[in-house]
PDB file of N, CA and C in Angstrom:
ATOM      1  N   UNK A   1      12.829   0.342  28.487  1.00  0.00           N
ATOM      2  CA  UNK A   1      13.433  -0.199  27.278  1.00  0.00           C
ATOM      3  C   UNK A   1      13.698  -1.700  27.415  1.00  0.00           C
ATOM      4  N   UNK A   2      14.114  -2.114  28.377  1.00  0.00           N
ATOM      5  CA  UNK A   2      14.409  -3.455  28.243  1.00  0.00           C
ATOM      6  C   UNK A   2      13.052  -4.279  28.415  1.00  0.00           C
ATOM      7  N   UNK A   3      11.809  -3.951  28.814  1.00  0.00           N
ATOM      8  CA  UNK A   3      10.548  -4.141  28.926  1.00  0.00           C
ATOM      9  C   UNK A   3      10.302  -4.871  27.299  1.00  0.00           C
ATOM     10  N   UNK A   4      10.488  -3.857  26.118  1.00  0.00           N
ATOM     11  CA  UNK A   4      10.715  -3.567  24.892  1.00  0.00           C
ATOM     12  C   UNK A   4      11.545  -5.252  24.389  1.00  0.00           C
ATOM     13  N   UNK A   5      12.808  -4.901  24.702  1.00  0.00           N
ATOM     14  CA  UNK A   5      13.821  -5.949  24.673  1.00  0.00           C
ATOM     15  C   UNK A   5      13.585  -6.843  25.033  1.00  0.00           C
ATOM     16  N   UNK A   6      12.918  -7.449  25.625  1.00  0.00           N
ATOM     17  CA  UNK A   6      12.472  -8.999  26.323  1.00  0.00           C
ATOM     18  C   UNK A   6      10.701  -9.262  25.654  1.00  0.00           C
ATOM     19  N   UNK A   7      10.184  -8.614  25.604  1.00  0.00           N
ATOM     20  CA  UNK A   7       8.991  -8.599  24.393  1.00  0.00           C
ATOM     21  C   UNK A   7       9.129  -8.826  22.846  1.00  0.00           C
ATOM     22  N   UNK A   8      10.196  -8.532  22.356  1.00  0.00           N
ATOM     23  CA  UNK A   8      10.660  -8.513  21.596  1.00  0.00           C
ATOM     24  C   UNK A   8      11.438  -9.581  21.118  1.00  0.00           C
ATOM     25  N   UNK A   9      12.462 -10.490  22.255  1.00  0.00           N
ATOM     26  CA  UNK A   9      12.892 -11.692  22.185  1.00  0.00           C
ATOM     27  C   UNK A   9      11.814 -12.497  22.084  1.00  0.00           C
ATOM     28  N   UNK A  10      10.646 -12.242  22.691  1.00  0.00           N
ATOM     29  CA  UNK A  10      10.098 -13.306  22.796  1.00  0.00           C
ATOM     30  C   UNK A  10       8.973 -13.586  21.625  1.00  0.00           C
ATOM     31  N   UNK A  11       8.859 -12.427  20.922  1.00  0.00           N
ATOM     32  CA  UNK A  11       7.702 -12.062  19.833  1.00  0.00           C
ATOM     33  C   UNK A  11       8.485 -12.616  18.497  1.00  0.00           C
ATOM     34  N   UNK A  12       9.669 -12.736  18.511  1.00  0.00           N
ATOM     35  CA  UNK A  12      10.262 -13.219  17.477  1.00  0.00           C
ATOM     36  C   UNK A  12      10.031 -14.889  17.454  1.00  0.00           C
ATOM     37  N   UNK A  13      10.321 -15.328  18.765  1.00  0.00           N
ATOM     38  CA  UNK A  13      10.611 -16.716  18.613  1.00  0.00           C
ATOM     39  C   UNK A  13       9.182 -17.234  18.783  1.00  0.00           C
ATOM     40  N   UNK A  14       8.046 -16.455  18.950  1.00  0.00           N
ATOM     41  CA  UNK A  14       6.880 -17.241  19.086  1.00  0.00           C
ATOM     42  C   UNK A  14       6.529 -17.172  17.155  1.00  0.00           C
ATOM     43  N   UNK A  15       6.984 -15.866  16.495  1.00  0.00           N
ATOM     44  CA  UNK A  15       6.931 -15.960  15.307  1.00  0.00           C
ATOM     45  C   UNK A  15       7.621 -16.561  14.338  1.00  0.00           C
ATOM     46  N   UNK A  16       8.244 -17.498  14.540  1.00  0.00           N
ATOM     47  CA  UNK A  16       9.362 -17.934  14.164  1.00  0.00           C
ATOM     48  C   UNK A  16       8.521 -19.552  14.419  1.00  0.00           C
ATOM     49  N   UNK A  17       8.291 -19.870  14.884  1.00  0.00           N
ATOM     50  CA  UNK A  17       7.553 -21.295  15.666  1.00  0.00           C
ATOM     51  C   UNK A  17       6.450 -21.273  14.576  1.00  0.00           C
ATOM     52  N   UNK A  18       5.663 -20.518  14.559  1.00  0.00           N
ATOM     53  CA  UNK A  18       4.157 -20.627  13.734  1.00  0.00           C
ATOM     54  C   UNK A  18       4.416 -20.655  12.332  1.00  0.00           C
ATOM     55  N   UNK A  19       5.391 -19.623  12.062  1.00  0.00           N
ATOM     56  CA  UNK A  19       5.464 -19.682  10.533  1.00  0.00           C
ATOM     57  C   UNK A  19       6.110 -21.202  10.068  1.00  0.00           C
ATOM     58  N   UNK A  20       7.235 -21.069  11.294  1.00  0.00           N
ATOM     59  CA  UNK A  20       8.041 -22.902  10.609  1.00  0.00           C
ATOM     60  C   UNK A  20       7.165 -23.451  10.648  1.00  0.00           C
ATOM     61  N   UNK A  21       5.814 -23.917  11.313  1.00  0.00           N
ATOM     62  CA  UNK A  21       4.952 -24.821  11.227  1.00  0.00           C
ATOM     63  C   UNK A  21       4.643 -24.956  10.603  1.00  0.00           C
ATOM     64  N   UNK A  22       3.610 -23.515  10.253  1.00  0.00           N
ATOM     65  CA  UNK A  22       2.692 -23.167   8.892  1.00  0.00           C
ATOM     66  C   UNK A  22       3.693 -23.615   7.411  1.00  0.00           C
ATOM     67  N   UNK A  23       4.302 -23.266   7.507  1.00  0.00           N
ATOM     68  CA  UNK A  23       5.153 -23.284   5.821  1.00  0.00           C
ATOM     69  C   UNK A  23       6.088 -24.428   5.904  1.00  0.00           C
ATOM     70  N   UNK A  24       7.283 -24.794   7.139  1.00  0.00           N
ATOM     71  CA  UNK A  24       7.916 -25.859   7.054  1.00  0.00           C
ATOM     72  C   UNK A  24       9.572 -25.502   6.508  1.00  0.00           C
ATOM     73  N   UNK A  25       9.434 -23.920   6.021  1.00  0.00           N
ATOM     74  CA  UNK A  25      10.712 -23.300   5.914  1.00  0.00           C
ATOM     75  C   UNK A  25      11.420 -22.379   7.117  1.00  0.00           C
ATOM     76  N   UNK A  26      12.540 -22.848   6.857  1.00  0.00           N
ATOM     77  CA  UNK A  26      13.505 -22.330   7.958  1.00  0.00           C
ATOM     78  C   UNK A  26      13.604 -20.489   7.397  1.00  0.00           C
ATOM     79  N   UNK A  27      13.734 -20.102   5.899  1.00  0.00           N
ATOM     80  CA  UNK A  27      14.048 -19.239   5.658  1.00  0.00           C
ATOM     81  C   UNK A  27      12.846 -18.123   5.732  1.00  0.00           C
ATOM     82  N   UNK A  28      11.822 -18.713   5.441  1.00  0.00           N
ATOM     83  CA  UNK A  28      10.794 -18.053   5.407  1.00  0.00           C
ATOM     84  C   UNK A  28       9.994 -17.573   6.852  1.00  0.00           C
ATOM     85  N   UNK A  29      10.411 -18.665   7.706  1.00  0.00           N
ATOM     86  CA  UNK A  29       9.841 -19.001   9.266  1.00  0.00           C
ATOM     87  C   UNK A  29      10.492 -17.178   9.741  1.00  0.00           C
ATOM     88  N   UNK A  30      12.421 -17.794   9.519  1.00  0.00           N
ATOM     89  CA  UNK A  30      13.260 -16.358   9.701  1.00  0.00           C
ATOM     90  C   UNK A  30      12.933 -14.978   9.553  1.00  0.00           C
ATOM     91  N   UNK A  31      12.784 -14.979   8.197  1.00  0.00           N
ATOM     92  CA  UNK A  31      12.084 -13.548   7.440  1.00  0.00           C
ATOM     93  C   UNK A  31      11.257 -13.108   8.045  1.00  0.00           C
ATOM     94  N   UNK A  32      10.013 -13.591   8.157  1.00  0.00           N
ATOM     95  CA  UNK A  32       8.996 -13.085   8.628  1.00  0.00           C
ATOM     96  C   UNK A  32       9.050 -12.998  10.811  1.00  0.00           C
ATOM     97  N   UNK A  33      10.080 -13.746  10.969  1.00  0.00           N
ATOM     98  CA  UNK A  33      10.415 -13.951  12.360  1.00  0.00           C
ATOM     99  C   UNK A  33      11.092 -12.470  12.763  1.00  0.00           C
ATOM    100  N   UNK A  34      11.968 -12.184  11.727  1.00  0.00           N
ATOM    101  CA  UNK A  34      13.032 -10.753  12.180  1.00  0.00           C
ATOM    102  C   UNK A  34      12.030  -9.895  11.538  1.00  0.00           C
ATOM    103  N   UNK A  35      10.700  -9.327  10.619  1.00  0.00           N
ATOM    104  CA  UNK A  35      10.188  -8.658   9.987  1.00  0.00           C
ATOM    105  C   UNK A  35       9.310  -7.861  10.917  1.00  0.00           C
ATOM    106  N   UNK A  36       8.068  -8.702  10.934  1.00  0.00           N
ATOM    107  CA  UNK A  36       6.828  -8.448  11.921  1.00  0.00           C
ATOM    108  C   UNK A  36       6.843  -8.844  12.985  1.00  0.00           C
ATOM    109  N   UNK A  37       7.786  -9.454  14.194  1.00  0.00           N
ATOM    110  CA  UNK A  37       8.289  -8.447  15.471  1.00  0.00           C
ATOM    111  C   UNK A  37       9.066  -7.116  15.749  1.00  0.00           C
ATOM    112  N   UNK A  38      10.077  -7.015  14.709  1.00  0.00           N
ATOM    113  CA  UNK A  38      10.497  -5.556  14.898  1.00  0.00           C
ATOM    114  C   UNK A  38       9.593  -4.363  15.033  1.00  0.00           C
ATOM    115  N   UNK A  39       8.973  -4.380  14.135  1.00  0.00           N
ATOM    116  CA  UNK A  39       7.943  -3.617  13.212  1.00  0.00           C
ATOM    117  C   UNK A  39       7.053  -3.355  14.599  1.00  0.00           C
ATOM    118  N   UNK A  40       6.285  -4.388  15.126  1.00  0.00           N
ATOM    119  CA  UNK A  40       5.581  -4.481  16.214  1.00  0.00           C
ATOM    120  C   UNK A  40       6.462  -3.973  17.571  1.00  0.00           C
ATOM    121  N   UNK A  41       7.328  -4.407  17.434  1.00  0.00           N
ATOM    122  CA  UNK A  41       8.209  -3.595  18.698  1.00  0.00           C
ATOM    123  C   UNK A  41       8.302  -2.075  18.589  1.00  0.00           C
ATOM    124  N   UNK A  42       8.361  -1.878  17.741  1.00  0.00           N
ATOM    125  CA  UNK A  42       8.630  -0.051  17.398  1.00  0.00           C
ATOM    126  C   UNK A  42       7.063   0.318  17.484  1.00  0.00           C
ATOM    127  N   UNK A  43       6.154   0.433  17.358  1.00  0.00           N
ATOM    128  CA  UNK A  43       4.657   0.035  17.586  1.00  0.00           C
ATOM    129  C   UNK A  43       4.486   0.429  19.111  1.00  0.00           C
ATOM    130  N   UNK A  44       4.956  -0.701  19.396  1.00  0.00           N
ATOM    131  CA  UNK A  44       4.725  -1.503  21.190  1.00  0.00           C
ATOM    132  C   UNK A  44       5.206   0.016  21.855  1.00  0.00           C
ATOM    133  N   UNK A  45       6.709   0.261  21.647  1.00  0.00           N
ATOM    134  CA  UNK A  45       7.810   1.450  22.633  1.00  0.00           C
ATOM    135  C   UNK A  45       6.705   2.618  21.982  1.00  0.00           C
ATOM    136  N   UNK A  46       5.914   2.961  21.055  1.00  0.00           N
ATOM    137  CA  UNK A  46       5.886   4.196  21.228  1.00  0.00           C
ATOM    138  C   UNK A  46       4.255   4.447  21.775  1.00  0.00           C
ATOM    139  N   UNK A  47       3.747   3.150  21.571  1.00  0.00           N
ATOM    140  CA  UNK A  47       2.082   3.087  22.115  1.00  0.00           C
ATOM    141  C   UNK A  47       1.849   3.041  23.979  1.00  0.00           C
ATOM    142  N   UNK A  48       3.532   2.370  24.326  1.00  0.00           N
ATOM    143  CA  UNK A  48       3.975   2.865  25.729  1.00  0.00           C
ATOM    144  C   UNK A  48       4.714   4.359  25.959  1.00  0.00           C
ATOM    145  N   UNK A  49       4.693   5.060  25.176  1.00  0.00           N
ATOM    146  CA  UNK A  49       5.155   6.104  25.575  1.00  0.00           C
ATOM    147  C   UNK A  49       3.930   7.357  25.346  1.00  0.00           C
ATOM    148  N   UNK A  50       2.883   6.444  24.584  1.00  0.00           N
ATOM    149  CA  UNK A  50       1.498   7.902  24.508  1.00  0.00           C
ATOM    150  C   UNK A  50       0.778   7.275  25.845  1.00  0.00           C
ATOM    151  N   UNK A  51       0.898   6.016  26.734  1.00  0.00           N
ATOM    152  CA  UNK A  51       0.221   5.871  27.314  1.00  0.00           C
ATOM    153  C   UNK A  51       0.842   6.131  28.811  1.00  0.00           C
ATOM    154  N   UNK A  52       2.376   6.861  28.693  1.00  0.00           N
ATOM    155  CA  UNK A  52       2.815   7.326  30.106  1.00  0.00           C
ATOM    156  C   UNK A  52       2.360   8.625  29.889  1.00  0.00           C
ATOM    157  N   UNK A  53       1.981   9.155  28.592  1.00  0.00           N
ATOM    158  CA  UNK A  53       1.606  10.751  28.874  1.00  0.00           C
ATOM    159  C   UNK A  53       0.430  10.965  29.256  1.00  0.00           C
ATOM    160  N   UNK A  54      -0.283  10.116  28.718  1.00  0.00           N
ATOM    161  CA  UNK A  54      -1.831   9.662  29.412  1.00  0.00           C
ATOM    162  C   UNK A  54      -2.015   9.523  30.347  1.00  0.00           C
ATOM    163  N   UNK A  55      -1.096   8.548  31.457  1.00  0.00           N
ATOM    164  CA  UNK A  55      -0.796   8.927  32.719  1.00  0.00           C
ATOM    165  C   UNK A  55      -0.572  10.066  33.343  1.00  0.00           C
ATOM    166  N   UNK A  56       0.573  10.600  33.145  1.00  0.00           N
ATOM    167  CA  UNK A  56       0.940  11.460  33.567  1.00  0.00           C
ATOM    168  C   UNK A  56      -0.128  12.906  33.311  1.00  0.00           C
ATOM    169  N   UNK A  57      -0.661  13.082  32.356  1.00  0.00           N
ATOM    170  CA  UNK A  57      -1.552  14.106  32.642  1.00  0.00           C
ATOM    171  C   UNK A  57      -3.091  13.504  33.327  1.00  0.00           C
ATOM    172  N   UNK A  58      -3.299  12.540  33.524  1.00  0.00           N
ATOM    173  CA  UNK A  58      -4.003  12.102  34.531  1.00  0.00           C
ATOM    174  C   UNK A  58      -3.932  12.993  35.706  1.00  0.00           C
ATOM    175  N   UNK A  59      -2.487  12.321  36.173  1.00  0.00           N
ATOM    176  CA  UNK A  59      -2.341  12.361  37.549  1.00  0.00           C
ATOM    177  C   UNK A  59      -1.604  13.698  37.746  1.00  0.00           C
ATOM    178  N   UNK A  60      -1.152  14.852  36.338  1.00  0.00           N
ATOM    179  CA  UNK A  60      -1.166  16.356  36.649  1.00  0.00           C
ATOM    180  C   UNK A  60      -2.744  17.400  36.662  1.00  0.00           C
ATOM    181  N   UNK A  61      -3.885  16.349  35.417  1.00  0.00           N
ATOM    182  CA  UNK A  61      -4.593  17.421  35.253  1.00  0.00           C
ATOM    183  C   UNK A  61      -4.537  17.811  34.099  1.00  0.00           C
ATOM    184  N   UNK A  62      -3.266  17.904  33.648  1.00  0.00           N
ATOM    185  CA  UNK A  62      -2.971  18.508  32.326  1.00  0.00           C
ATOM    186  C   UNK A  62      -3.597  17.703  31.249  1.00  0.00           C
ATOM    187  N   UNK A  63      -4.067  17.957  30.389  1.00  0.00           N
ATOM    188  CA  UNK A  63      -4.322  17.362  29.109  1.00  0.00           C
ATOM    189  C   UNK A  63      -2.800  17.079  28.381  1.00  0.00           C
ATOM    190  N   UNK A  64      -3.241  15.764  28.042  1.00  0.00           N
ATOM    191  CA  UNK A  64      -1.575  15.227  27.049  1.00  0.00           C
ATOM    192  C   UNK A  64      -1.651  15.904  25.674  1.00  0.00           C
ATOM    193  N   UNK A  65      -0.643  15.975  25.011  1.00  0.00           N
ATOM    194  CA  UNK A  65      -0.604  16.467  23.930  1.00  0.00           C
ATOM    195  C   UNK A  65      -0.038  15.219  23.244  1.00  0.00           C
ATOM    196  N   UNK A  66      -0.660  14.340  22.360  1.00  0.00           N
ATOM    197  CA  UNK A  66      -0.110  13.399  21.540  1.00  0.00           C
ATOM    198  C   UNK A  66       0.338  13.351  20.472  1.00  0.00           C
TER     199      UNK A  66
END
C-alpha cells in the first residue's frame, strides 16, 4: 500500500506540472491533478493485486482465478 501512496504523490504532482504548463491555470492544472491520478491509482493497486495472483499461482501451479 504505501508502494500505491508514494506513486500516487508523485503522479499527481507530475500531473499537476503539465497541465499548469499546458493551460497556465492553477485551477484547472488542480482538477485534473486530484482527478486522473486517483483514478489511475485505484487502477495501479488492483492491476498489482491480479499480478501477485499471477505470481503466486506460478509458483503454486495453481491456475489464478481473476
Amino acid at each position: 500500500m504505501l508502494k500505491t501512496v508514494t506513486f500516487t504523490t508523485m503522479h499527481i504532482s507530475i500531473a499537476f506540472t503539465v497541465v499548469y504548463l499546458m493551460t497556465g491555470s492553477v485551477m484547472v492544472g488542480g482538477a485534473v491533478a486530484l482527478i486522473e491520478p486517483l483514478c489511475n491509482s485505484v487502477g495501479y493497486f488492483f492491476h498489482e493485486r491480479v499480478w501477485e495472483r499471477i505470481r503466486a499461482s506460478r509458483a503454486t501451479g495453481v491456475p489464478a482465478s481473476v
